[in-house]
C-alpha atoms as a PDB file:
ATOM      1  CA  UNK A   1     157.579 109.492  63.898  1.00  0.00           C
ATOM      2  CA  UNK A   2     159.875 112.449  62.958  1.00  0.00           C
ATOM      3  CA  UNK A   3     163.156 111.215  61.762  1.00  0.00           C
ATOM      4  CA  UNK A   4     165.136 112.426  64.952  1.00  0.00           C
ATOM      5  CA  UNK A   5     165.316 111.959  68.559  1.00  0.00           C
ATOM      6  CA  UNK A   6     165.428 114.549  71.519  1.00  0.00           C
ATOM      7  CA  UNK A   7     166.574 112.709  74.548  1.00  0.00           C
ATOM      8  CA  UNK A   8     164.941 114.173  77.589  1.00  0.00           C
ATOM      9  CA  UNK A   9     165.444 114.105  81.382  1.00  0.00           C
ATOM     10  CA  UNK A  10     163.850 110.934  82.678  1.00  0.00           C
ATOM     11  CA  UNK A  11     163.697 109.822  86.435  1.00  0.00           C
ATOM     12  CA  UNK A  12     163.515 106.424  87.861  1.00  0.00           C
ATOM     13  CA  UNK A  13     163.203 104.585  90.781  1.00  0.00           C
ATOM     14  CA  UNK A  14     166.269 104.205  93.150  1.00  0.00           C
ATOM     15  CA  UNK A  15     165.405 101.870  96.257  1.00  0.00           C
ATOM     16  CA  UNK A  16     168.481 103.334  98.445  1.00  0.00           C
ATOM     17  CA  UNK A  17     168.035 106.613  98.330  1.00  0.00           C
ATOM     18  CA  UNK A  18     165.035 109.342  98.167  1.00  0.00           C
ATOM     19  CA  UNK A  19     168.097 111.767  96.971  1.00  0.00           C
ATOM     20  CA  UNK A  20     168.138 113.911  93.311  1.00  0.00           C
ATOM     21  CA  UNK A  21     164.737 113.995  93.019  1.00  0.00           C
ATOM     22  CA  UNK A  22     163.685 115.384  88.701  1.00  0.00           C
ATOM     23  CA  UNK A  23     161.277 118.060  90.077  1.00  0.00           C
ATOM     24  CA  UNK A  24     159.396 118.195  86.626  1.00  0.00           C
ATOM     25  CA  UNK A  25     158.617 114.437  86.674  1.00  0.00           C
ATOM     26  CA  UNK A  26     157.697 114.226  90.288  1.00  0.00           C
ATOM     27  CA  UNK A  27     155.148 117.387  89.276  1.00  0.00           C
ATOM     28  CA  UNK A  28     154.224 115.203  86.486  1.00  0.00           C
ATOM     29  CA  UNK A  29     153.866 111.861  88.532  1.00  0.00           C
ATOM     30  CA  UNK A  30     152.279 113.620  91.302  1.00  0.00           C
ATOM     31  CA  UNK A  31     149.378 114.128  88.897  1.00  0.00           C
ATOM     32  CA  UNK A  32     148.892 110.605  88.897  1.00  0.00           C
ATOM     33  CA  UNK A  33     149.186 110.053  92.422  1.00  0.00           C
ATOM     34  CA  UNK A  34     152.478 108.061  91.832  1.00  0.00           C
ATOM     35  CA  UNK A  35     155.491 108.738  94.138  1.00  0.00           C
ATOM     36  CA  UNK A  36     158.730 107.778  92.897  1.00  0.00           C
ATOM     37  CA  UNK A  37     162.522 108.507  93.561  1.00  0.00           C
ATOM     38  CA  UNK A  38     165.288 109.354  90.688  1.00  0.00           C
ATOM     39  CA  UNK A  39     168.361 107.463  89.677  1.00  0.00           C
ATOM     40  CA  UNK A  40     168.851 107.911  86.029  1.00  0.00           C
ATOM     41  CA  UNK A  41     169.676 110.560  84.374  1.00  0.00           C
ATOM     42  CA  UNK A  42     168.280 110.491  80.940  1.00  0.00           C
ATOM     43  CA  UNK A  43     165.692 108.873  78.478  1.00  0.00           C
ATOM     44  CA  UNK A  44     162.671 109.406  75.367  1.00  0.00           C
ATOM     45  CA  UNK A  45     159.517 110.711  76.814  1.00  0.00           C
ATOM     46  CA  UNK A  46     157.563 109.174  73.736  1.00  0.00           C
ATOM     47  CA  UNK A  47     154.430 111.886  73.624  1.00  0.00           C
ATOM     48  CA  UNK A  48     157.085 113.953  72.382  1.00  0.00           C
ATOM     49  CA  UNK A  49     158.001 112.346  69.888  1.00  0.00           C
ATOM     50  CA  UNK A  50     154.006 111.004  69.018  1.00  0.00           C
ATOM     51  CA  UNK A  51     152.518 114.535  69.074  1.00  0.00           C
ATOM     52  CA  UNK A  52     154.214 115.829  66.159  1.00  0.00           C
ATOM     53  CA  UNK A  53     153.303 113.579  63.591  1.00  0.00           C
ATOM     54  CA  UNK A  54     149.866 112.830  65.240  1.00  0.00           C
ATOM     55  CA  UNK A  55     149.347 116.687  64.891  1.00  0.00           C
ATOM     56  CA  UNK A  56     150.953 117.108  61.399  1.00  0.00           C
ATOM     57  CA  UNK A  57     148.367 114.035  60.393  1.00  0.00           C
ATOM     58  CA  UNK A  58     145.342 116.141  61.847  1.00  0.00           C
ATOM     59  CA  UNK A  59     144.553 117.897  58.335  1.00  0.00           C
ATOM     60  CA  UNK A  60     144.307 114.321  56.345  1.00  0.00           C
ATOM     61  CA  UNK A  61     142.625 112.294  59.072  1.00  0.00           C
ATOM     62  CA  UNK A  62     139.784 115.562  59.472  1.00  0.00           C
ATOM     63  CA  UNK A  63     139.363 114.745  55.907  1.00  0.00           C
ATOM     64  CA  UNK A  64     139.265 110.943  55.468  1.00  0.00           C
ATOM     65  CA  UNK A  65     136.828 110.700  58.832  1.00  0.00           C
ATOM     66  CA  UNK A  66     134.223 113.378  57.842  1.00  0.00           C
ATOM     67  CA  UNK A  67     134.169 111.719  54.482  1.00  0.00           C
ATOM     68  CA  UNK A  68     133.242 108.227  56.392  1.00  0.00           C
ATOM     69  CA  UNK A  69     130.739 110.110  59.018  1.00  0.00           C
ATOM     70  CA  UNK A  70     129.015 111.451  56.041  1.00  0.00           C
ATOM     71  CA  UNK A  71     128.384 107.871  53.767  1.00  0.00           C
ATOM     72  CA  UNK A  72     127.467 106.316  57.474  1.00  0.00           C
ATOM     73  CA  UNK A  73     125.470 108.544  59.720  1.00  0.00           C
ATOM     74  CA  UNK A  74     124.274 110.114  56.384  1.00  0.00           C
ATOM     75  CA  UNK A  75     125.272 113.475  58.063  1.00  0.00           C
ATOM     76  CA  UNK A  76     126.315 116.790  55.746  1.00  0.00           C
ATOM     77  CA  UNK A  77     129.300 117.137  54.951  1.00  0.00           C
ATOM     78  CA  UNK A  78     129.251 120.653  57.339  1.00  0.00           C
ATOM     79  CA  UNK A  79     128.036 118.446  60.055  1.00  0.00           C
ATOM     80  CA  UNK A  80     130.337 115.675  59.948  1.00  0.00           C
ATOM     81  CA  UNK A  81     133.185 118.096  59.260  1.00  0.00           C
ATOM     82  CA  UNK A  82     132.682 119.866  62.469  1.00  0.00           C
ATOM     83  CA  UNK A  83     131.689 116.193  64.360  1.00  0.00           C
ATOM     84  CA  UNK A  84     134.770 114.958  63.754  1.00  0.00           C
ATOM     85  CA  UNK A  85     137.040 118.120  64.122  1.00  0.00           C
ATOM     86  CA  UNK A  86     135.841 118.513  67.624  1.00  0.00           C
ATOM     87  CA  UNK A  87     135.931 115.209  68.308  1.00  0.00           C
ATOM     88  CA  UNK A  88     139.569 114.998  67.115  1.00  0.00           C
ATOM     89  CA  UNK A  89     140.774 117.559  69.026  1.00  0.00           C
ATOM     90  CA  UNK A  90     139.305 116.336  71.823  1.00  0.00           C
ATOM     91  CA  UNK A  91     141.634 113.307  71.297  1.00  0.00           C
ATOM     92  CA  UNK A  92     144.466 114.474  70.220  1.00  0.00           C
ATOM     93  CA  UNK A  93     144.981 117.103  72.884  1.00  0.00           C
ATOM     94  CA  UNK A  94     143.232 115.467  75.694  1.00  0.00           C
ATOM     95  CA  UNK A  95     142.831 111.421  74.961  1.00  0.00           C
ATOM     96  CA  UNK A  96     145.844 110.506  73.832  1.00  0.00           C
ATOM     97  CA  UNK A  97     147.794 113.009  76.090  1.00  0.00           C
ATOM     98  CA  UNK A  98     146.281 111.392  79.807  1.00  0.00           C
ATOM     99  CA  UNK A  99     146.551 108.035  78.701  1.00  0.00           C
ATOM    100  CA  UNK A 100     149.873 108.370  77.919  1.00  0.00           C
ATOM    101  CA  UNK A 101     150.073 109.985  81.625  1.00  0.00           C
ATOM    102  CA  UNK A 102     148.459 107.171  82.633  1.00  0.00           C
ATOM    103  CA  UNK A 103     150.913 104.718  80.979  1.00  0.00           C
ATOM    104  CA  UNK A 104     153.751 106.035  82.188  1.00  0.00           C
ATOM    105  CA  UNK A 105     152.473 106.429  85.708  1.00  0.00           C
ATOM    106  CA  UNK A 106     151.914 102.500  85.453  1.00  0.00           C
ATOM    107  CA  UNK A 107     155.763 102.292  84.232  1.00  0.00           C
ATOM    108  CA  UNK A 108     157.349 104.052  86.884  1.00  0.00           C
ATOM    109  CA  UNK A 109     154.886 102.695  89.664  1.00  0.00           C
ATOM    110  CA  UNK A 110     155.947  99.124  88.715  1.00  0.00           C
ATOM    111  CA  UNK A 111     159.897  99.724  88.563  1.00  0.00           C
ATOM    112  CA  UNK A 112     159.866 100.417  84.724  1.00  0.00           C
ATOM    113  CA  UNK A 113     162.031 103.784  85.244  1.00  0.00           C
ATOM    114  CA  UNK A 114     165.029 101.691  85.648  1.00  0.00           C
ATOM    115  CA  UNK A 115     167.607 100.173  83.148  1.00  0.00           C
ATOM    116  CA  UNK A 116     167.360  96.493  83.052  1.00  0.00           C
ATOM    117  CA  UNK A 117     169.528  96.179  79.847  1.00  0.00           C
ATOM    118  CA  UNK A 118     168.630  94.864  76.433  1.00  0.00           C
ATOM    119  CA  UNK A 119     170.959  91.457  76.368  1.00  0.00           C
ATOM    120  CA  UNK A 120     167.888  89.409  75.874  1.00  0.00           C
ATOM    121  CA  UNK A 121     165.157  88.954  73.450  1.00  0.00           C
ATOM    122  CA  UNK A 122     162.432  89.010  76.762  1.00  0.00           C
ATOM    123  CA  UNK A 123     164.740  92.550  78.150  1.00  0.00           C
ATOM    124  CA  UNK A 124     164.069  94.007  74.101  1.00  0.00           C
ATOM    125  CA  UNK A 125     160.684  93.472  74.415  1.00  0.00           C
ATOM    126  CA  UNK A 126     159.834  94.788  78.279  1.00  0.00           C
ATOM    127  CA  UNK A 127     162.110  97.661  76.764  1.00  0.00           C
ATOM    128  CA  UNK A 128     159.842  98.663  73.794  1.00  0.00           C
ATOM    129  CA  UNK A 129     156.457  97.765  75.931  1.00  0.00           C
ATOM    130  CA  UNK A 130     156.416  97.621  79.185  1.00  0.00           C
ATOM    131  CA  UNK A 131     159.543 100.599  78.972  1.00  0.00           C
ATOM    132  CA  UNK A 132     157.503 102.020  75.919  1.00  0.00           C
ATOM    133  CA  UNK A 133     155.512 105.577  77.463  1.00  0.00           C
ATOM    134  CA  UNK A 134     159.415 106.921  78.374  1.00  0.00           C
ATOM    135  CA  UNK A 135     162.094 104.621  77.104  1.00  0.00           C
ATOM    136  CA  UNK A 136     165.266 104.137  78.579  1.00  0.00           C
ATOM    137  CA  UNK A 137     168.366 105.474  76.820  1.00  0.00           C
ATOM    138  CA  UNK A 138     170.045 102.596  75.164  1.00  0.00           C
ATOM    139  CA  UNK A 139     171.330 104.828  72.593  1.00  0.00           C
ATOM    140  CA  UNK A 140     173.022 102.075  70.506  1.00  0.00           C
ATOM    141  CA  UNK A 141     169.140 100.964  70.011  1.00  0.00           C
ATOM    142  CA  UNK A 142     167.136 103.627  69.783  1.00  0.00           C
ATOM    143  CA  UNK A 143     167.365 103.589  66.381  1.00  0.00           C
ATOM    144  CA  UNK A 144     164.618 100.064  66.484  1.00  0.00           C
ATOM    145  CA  UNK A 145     163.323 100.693  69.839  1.00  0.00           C
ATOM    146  CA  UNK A 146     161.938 103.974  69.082  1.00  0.00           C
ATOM    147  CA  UNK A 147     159.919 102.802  65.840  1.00  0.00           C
ATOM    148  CA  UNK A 148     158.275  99.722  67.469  1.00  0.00           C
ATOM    149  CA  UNK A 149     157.588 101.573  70.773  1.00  0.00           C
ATOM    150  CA  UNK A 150     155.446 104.307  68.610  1.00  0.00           C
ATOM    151  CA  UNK A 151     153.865 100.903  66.954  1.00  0.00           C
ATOM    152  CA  UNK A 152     152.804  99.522  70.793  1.00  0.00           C
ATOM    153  CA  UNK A 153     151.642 102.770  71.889  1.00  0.00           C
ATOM    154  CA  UNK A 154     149.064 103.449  68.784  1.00  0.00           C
ATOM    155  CA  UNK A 155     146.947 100.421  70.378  1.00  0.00           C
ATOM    156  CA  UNK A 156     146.089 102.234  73.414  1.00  0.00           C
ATOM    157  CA  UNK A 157     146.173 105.617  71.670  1.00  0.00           C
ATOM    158  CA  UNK A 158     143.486 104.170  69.652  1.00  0.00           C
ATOM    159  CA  UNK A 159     141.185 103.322  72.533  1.00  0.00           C
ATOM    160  CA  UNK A 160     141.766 106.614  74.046  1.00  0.00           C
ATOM    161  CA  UNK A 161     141.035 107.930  70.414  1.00  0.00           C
ATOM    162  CA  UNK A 162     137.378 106.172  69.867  1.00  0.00           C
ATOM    163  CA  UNK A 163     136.275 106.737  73.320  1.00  0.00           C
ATOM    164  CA  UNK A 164     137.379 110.357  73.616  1.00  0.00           C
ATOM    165  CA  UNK A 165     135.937 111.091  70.385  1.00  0.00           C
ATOM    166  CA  UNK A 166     132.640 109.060  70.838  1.00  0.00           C
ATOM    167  CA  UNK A 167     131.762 111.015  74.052  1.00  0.00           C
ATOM    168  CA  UNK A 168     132.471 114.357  71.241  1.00  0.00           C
ATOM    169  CA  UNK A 169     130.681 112.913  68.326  1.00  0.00           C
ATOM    170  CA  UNK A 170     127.386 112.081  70.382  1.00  0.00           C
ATOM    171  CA  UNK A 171     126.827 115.184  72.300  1.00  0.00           C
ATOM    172  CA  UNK A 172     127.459 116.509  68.670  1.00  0.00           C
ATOM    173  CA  UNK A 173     124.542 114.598  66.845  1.00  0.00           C
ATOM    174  CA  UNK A 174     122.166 114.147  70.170  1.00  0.00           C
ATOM    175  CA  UNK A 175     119.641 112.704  67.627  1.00  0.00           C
ATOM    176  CA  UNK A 176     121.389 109.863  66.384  1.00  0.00           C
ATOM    177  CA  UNK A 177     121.426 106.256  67.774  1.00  0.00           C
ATOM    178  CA  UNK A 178     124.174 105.910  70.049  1.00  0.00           C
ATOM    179  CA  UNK A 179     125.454 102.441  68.763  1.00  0.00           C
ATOM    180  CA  UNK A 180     126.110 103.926  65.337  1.00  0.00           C
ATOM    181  CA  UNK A 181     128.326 106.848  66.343  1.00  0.00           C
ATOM    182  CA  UNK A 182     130.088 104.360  68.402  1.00  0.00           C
ATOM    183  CA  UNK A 183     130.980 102.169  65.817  1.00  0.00           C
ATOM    184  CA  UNK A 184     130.839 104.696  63.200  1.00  0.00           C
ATOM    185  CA  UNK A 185     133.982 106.431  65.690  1.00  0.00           C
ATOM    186  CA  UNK A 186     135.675 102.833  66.273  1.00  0.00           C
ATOM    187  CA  UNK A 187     135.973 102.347  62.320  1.00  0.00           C
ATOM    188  CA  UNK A 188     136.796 105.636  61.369  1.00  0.00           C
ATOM    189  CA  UNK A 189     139.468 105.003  63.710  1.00  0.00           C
ATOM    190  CA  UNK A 190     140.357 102.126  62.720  1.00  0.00           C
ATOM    191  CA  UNK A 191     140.947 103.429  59.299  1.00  0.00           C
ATOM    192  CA  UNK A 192     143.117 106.344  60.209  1.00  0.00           C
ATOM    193  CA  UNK A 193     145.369 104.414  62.891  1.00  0.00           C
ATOM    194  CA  UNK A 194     146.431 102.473  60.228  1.00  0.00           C
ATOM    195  CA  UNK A 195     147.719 105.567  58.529  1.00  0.00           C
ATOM    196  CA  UNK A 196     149.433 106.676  61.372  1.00  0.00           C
ATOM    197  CA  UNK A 197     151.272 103.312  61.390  1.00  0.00           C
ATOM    198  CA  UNK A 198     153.599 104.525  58.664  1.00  0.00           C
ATOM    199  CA  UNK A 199     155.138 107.074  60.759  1.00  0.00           C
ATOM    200  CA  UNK A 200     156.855 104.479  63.199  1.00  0.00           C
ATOM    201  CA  UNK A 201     156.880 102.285  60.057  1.00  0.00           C
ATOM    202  CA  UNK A 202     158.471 104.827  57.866  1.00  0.00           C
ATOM    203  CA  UNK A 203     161.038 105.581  59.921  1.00  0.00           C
ATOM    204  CA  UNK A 204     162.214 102.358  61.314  1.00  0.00           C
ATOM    205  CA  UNK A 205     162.582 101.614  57.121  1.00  0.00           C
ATOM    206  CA  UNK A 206     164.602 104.941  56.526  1.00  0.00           C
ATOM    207  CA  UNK A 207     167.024 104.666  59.882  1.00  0.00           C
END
């Protein structure tokens, strides 16, 4: 993750009143078919904060994963190159992007846009998991909460990653079996996740 934090408007729910309504996150919600009302008044939209380093890891991951397509679908290197640069756009842009949408839809639709507090060990982790597509601005903890929320959301990143990417890579090589692009795509994946673990990693470490 980059080693600084932009905190962003957030809105959450507020049971007595439909008042102060965020209009960019009910535009955003309403793509998700998720009404909500607003209470708060800031928090960390993690995509933000996610897109930079997934897109400054593009170059190296292109590289690593055409290297893999190649040795296992015994594809050129031209062919696997452009495989998995579509396919990785594809992800990055769209994947990753809508489930995050999808994630935080779940969040607010469930009473996750309000501040429950961090006193407890069970309130630290709802914070950095169930709290973990927009946090809520506990600024005295951001420093941990931001690093280990970037770790939880790489799990269903990845799944939006190898399925996003699969549907890419197969229309791409028509002519190959199925089952080996899609575990082909899963371990590529696999491989490169663990890479982007040492963003949240690294800076957790260096804060």
């Amino acid at each position: 993750m980059p080693a600084f934090i932009r905190i962003m408007p957030i809105a959450t729910l507020n049971r007595a009143s439909t008042k102060h309504k965020l209009p960019s996150l009910s535009i955003l919600l309403g793509l998700i078919a998720c009404p909500f009302t607003a209470n708060a008044n800031a928090g960390v939209p993690m995509l933000f904060l996610a897109m930079p380093a997934l897109l400054m890891s593009l170059l190296p991951i292109i590289i690593i994963e055409s290297v893999y397509y190649g040795q296992r679908l015994s594809l050129s290197f031209g062919q696997s190159l452009k495989t998995v640069s579509l396919s990785n756009l594809a992800s990055t842009l769209v994947g990753v992007p809508v489930t995050w949408l999808l994630l935080l839809g779940i969040q607010i639709a469930t009473g996750g846009g309000s501040a429950y507090g961090v006193d407890s060990n069970v309130d630290k982790v709802l914070a950095v998991t169930w709290q973990a597509p927009w946090l809520i601005p506990y600024e005295e903890d951001l420093n941990w909460m931001v690093p280990v929320a970037g770790l939880v959301l790489l799990f269903p990143f990845y799944f939006a990653s190898w399925w996003s990417e699969y549907w890419v890579a197969k229309k791409v090589n028509a002519s190959l079996p199925k089952t080996n692009i899609k575990y082909t795509v899963r371990n590529a994946n696999r491989i490169t996740y663990v890479l982007l673990a040492c963003w949240p990693l690294g800076f957790w470490l260096f804060s």
